[in-house]
PDB file of N, CA and C in Angstrom:
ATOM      1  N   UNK A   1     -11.922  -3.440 -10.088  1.00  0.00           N
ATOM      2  CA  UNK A   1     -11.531  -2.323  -9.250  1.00  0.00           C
ATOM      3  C   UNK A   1     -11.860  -1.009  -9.954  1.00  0.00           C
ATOM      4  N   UNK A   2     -12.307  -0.264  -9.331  1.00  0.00           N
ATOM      5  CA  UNK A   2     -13.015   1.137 -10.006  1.00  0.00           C
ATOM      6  C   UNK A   2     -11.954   2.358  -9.146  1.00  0.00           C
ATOM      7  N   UNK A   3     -11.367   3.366 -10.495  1.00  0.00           N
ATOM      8  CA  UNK A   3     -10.835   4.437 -10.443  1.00  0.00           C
ATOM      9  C   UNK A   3     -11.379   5.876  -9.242  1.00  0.00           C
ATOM     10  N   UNK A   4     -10.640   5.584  -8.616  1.00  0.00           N
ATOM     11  CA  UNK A   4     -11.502   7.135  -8.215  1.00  0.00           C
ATOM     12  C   UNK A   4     -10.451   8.016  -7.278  1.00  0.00           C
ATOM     13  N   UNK A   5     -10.662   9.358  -6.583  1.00  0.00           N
ATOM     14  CA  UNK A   5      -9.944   9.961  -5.945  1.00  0.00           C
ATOM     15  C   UNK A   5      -9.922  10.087  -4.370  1.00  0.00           C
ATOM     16  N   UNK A   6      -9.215  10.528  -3.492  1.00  0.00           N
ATOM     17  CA  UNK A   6      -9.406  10.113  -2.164  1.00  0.00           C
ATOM     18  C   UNK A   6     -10.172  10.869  -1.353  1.00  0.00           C
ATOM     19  N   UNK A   7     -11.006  11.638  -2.434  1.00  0.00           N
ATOM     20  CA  UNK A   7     -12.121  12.390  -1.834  1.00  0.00           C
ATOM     21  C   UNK A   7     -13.465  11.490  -1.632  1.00  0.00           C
ATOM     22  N   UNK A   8     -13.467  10.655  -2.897  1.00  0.00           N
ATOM     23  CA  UNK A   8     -14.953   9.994  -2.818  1.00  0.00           C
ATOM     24  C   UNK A   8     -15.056   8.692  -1.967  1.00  0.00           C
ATOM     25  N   UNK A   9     -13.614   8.417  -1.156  1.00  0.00           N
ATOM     26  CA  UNK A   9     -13.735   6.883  -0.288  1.00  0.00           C
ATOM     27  C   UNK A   9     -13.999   7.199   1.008  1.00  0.00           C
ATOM     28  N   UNK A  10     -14.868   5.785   1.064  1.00  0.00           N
ATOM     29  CA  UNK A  10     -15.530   5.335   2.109  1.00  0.00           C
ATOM     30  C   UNK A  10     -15.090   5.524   3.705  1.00  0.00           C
ATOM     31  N   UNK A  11     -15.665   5.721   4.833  1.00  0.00           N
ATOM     32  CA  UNK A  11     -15.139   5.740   5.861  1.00  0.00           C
ATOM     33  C   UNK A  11     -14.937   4.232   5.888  1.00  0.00           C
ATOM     34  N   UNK A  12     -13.701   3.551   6.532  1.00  0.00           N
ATOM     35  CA  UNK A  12     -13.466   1.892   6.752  1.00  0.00           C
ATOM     36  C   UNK A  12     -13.286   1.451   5.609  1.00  0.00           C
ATOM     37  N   UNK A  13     -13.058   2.345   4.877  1.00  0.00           N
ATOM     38  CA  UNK A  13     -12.368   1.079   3.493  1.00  0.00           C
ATOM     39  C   UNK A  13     -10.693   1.041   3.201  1.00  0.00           C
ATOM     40  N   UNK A  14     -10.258   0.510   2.772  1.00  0.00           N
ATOM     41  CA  UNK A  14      -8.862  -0.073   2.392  1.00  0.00           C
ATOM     42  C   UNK A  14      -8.828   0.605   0.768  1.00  0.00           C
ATOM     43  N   UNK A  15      -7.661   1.028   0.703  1.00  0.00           N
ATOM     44  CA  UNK A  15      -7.403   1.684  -0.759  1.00  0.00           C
ATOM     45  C   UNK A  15      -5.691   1.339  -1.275  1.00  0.00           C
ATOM     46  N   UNK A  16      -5.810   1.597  -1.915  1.00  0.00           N
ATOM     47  CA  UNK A  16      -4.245   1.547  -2.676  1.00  0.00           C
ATOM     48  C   UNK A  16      -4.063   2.623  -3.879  1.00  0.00           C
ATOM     49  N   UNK A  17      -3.322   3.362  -3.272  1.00  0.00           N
ATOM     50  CA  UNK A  17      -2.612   4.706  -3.915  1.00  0.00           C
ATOM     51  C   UNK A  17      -2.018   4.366  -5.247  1.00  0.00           C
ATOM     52  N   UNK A  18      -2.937   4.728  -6.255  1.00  0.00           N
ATOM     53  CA  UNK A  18      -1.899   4.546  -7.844  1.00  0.00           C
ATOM     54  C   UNK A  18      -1.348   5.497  -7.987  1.00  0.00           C
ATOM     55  N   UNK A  19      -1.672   6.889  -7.709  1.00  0.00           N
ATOM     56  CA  UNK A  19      -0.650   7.996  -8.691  1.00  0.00           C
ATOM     57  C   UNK A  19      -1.060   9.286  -7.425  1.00  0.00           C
ATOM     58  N   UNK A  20      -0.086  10.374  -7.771  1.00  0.00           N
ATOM     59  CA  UNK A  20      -0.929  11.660  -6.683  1.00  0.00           C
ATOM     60  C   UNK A  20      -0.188  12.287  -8.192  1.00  0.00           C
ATOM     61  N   UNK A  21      -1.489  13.497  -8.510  1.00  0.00           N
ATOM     62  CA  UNK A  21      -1.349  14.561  -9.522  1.00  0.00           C
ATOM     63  C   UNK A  21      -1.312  15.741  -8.455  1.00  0.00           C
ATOM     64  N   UNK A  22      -0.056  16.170  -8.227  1.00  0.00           N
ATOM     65  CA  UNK A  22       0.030  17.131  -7.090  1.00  0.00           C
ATOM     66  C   UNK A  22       1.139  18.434  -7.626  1.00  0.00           C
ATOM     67  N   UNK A  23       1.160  19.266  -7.067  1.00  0.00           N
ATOM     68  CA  UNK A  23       2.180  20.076  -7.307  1.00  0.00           C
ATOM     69  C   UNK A  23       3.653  18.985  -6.795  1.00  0.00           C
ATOM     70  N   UNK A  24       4.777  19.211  -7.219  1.00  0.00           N
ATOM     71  CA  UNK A  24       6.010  18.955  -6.802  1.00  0.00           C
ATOM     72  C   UNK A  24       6.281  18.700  -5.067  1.00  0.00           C
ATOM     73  N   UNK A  25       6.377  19.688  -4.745  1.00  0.00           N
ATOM     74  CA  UNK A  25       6.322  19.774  -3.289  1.00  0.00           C
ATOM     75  C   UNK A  25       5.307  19.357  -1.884  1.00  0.00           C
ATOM     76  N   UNK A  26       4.128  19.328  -2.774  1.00  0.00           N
ATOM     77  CA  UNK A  26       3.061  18.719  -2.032  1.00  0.00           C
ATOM     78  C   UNK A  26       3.422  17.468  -2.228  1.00  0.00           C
ATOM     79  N   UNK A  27       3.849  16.888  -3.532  1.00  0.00           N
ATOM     80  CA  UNK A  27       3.945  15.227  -3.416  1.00  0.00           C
ATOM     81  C   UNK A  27       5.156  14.738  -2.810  1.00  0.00           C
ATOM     82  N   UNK A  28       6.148  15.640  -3.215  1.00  0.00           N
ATOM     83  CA  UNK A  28       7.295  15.662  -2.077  1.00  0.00           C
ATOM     84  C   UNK A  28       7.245  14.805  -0.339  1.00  0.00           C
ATOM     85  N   UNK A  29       6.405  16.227  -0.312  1.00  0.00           N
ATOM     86  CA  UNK A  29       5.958  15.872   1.506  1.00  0.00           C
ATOM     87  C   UNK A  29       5.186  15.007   1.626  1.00  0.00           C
ATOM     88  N   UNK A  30       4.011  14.487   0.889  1.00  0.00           N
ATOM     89  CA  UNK A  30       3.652  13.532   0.933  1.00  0.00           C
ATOM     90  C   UNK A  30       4.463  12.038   1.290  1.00  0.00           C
ATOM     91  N   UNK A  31       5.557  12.053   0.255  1.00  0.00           N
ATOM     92  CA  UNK A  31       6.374  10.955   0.097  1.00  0.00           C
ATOM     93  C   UNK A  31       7.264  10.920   1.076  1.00  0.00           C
ATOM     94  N   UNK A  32       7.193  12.026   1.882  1.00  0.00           N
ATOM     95  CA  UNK A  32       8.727  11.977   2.809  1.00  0.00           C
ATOM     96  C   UNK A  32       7.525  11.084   3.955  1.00  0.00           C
ATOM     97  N   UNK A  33       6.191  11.839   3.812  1.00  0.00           N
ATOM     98  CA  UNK A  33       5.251  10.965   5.243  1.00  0.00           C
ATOM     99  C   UNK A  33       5.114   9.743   4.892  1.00  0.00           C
ATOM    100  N   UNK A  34       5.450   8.770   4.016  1.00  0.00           N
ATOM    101  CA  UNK A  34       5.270   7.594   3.412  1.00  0.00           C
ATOM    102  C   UNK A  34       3.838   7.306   2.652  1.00  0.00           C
ATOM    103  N   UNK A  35       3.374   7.855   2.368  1.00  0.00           N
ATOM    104  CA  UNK A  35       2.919   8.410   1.154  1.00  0.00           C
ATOM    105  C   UNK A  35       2.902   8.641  -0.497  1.00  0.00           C
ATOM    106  N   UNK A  36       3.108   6.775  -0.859  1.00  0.00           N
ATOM    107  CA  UNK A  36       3.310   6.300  -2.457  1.00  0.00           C
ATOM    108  C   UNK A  36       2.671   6.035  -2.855  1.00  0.00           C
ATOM    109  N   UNK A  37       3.005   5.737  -4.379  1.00  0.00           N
ATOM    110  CA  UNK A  37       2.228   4.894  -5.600  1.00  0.00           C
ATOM    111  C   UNK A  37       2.320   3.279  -4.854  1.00  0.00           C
ATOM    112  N   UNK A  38       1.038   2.480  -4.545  1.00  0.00           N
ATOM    113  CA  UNK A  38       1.153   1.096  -3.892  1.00  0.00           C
ATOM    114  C   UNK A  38       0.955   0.913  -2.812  1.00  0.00           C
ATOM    115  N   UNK A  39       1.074   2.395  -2.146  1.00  0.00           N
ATOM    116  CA  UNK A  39       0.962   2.112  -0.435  1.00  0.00           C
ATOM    117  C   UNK A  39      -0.809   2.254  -0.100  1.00  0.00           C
ATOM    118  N   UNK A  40      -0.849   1.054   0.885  1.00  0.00           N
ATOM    119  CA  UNK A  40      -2.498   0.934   1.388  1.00  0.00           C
ATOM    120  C   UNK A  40      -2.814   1.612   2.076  1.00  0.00           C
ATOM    121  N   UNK A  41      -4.163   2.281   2.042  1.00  0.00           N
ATOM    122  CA  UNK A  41      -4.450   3.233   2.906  1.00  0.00           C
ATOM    123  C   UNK A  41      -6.206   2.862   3.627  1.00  0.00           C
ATOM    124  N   UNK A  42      -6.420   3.420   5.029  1.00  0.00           N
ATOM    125  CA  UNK A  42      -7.448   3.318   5.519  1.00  0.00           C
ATOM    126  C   UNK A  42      -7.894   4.018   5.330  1.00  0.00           C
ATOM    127  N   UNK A  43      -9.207   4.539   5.604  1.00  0.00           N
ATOM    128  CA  UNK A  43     -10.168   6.276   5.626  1.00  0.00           C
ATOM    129  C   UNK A  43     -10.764   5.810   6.762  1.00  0.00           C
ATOM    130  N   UNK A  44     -10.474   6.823   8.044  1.00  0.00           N
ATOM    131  CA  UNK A  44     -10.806   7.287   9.184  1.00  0.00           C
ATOM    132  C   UNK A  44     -11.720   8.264   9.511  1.00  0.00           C
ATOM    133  N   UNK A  45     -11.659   8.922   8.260  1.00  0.00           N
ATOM    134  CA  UNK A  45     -12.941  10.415   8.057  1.00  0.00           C
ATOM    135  C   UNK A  45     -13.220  10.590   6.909  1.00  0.00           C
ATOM    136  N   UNK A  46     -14.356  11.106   6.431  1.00  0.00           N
ATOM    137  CA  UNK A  46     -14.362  11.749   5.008  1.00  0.00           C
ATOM    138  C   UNK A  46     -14.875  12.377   5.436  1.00  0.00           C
ATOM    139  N   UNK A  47     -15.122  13.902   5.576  1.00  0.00           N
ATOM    140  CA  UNK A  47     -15.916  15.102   5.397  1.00  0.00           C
ATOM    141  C   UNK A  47     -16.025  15.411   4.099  1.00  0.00           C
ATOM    142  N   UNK A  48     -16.731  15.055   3.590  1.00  0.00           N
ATOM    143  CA  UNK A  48     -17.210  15.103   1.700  1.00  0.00           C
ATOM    144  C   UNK A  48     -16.481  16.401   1.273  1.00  0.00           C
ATOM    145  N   UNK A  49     -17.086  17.824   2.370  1.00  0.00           N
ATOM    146  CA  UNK A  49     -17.323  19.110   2.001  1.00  0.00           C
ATOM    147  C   UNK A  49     -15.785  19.749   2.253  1.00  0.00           C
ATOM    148  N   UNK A  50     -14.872  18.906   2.843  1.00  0.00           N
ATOM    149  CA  UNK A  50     -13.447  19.472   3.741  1.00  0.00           C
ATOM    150  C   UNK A  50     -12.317  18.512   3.821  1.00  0.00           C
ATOM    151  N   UNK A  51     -11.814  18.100   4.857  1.00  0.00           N
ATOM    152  CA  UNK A  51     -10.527  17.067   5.141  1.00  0.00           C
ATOM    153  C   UNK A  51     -11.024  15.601   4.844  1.00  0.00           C
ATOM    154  N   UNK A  52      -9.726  15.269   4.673  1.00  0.00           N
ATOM    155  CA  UNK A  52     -10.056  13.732   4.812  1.00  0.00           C
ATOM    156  C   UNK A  52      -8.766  13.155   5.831  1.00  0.00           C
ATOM    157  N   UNK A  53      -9.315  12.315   6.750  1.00  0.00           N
ATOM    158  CA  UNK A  53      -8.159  11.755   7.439  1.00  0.00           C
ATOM    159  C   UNK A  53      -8.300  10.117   7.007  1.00  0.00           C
ATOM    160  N   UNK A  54      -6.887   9.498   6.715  1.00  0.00           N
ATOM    161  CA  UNK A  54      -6.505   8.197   6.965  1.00  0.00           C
ATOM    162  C   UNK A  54      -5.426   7.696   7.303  1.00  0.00           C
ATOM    163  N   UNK A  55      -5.417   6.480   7.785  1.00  0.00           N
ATOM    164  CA  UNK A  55      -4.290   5.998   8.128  1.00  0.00           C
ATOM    165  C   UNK A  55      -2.909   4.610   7.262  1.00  0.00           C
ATOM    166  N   UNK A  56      -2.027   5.823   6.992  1.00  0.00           N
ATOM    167  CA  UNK A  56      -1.269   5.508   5.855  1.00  0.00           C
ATOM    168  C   UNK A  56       0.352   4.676   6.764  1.00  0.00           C
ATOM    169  N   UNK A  57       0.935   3.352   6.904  1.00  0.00           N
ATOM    170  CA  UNK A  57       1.987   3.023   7.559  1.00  0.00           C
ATOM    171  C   UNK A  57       2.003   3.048   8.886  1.00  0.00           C
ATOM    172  N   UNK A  58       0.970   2.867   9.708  1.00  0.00           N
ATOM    173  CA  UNK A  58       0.595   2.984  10.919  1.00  0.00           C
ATOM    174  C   UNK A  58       0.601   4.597  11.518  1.00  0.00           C
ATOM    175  N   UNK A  59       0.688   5.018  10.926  1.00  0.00           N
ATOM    176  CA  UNK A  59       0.199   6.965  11.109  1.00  0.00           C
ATOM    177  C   UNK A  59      -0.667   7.295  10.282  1.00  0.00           C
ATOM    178  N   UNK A  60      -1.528   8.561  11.193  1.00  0.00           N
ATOM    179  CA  UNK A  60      -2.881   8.897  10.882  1.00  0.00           C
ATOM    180  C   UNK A  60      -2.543  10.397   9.963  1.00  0.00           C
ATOM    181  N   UNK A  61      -2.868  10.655   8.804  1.00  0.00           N
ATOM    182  CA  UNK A  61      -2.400  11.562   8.271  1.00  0.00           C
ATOM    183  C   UNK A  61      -4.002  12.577   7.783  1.00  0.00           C
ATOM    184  N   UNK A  62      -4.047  14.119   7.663  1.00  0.00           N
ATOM    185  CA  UNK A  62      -5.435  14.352   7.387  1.00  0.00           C
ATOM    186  C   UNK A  62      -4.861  15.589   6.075  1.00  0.00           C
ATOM    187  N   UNK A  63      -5.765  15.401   5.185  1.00  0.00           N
ATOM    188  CA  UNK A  63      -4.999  16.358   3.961  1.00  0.00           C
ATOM    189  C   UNK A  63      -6.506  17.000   3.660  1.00  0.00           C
ATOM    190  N   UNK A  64      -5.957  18.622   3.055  1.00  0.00           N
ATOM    191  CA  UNK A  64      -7.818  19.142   2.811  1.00  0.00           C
ATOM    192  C   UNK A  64      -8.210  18.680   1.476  1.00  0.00           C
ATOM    193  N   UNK A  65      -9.577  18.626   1.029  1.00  0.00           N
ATOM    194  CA  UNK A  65     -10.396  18.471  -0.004  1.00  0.00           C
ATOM    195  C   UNK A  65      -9.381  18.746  -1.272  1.00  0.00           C
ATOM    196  N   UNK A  66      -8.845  19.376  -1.690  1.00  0.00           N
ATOM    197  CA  UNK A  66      -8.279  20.037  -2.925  1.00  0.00           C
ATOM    198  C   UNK A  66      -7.019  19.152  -2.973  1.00  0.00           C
ATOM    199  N   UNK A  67      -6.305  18.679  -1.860  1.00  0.00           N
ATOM    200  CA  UNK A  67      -4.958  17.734  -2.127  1.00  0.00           C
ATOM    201  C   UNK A  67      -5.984  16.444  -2.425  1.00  0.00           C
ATOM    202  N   UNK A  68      -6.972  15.881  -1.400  1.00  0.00           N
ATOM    203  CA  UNK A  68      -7.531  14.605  -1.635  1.00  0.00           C
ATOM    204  C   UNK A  68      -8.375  14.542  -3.182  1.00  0.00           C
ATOM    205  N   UNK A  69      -8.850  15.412  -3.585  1.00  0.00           N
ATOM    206  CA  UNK A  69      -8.844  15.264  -5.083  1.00  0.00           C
ATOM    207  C   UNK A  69      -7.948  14.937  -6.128  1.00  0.00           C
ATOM    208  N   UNK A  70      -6.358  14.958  -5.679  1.00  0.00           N
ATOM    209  CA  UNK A  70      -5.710  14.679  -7.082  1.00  0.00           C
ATOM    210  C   UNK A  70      -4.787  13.415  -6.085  1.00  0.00           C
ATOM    211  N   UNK A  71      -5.345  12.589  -5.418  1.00  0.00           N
ATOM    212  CA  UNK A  71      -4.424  11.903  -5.181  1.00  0.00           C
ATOM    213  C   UNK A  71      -5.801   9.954  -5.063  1.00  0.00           C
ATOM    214  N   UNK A  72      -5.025   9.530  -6.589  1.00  0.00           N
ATOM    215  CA  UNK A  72      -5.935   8.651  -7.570  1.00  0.00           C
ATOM    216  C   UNK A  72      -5.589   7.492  -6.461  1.00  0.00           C
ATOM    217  N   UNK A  73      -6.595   6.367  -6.502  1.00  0.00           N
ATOM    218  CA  UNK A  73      -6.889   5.462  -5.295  1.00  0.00           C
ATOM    219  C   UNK A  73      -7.295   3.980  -6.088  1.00  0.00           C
ATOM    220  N   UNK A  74      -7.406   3.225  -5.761  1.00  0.00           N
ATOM    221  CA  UNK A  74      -8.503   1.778  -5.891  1.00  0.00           C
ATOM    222  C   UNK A  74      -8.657   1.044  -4.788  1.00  0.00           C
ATOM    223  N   UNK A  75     -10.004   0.964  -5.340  1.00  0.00           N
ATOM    224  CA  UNK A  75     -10.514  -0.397  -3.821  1.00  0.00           C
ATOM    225  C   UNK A  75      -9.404  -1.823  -4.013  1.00  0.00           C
ATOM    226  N   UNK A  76      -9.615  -2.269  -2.802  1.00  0.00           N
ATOM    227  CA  UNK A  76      -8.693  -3.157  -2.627  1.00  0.00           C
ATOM    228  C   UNK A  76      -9.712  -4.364  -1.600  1.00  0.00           C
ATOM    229  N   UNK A  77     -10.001  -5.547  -2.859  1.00  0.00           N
ATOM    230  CA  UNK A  77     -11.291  -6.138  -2.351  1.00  0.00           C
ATOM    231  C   UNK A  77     -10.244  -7.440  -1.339  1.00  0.00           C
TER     232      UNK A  77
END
């Protein structure tokens, strides 16, 4: 399984959330949307250059480029 952030995944791939390096409050809200360390996630969009949307607990959640950079991922074969 290879390290990476939730900027560089795939549209249609499956991930699993190891860590978010976020301010306090951003990870906060994150966590209140269900939004953890362990929880699987889909990618529904990547706009490389902007948002990323996926779908995290059966809700579709879309965060911009700068949150999806510090929030650490692995494939999940």
């Amino acid at each position: 399984m290879q390290e990476k952030n939730l900027c560089s995944a795939v549209i249609g791939g499956v991930y699993q959330v190891r860590e978010m390096l976020l301010p306090r409050a951003t990870k906060m809200r994150l966590t209140a949307l269900g939004l953890t360390a362990g929880t699987q996630v889909r990618v529904l969009n990547n706009k490389h250059s902007g948002s990323v949307i996926f779908c995290v607990r059966g809700t579709r959640l879309a965060v911009g480029k700068k949150i999806a950079e510090h929030i650490c991922i692995s494939g999940i074969k």
